[in-house]
Protein backbone atom coordinates (compact mmCIF):
# COMPACT_ATOMS: atom_id res chain seq x y z
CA UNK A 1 124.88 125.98 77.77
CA UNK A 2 121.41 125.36 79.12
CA UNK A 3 118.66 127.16 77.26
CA UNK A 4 116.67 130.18 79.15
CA UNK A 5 113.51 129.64 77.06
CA UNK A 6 110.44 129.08 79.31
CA UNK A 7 109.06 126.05 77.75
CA UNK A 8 105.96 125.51 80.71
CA UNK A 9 104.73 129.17 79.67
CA UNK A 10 105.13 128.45 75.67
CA UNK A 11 103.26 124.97 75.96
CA UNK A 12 100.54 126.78 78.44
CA UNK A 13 99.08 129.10 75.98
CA UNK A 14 97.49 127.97 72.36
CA UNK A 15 99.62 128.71 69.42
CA UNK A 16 99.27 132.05 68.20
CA UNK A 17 97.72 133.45 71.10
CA UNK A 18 98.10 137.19 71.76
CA UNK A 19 99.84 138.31 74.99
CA UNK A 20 99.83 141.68 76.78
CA UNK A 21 103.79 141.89 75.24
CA UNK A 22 102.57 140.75 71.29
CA UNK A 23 98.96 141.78 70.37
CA UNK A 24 97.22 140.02 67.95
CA UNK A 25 98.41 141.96 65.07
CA UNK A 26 95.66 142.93 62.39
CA UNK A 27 96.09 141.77 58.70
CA UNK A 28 95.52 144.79 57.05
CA UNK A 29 98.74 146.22 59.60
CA UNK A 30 100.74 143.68 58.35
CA UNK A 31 100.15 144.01 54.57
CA UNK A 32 101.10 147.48 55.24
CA UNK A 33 104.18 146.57 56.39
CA UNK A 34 105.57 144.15 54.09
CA UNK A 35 108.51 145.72 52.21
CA UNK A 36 108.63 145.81 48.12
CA UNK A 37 112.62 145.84 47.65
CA UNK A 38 113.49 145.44 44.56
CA UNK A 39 109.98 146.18 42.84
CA UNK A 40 108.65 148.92 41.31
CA UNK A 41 105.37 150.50 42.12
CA UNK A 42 102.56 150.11 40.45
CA UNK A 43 100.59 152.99 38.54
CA UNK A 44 97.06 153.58 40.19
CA UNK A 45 94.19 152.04 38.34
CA UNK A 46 91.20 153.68 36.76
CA UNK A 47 87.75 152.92 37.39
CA UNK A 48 85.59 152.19 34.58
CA UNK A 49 82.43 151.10 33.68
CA UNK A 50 83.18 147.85 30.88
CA UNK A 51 80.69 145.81 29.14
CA UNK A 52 81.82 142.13 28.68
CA UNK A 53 79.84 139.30 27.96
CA UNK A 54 77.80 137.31 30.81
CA UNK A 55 79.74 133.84 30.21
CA UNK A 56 83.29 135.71 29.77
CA UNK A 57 82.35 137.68 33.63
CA UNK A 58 81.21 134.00 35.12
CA UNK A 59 84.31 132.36 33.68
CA UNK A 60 86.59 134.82 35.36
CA UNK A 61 84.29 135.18 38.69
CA UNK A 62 84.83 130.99 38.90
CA UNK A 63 88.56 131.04 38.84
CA UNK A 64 88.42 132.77 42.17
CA UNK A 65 89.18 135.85 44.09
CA UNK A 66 91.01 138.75 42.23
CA UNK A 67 89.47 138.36 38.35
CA UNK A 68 89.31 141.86 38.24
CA UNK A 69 93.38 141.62 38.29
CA UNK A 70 93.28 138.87 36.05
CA UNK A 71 91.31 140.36 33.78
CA UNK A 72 93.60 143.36 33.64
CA UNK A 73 96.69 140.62 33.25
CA UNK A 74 95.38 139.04 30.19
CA UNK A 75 94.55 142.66 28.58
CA UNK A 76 98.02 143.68 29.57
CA UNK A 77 99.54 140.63 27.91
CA UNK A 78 96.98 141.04 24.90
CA UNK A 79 98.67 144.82 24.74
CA UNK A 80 102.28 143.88 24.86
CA UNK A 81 101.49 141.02 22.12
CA UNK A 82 99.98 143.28 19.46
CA UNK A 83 103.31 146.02 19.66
């Protein structure tokens, strides 16, 4: 069985480049359409206003992007500690 994959056209074009038949697809549209089988959803957040000290902020800020969820993590696990 010989294989009817164009190999010239595949090698002729840089790898993910976008093509009149598959657009360059958007991140956010792909988040969007990731699937969550299996999980449950998650309740909606509040926004607050919170006072924490300078150093505890910086030490959070330096671990990288997302401390806000972090932070939320260890006050979750803080939470289901003290029941």
């Amino acid at each position: 069985m010989q294989s009817k994959t164009d190999w010239a056209k595949l090698k002729s074009g840089a790898p993910g480049t976008a093509t009149p038949d598959h657009p360059e697809a958007k991140l956010r549209h792909t988040v969007r359409g990731i699937v969550r089988r299996g999980l449950t959803p998650q309740p909606p957040k509040a926004a607050i206003s919170l006072r924490i000290e300078q150093d505890v902020l910086e030490w959070f800020k330096a671990q990288g992007p997302g401390y806000q969820t972090r932070m939320n993590a260890v006050l979750r696990a803080y939470r289901d500690a003290s029941v």
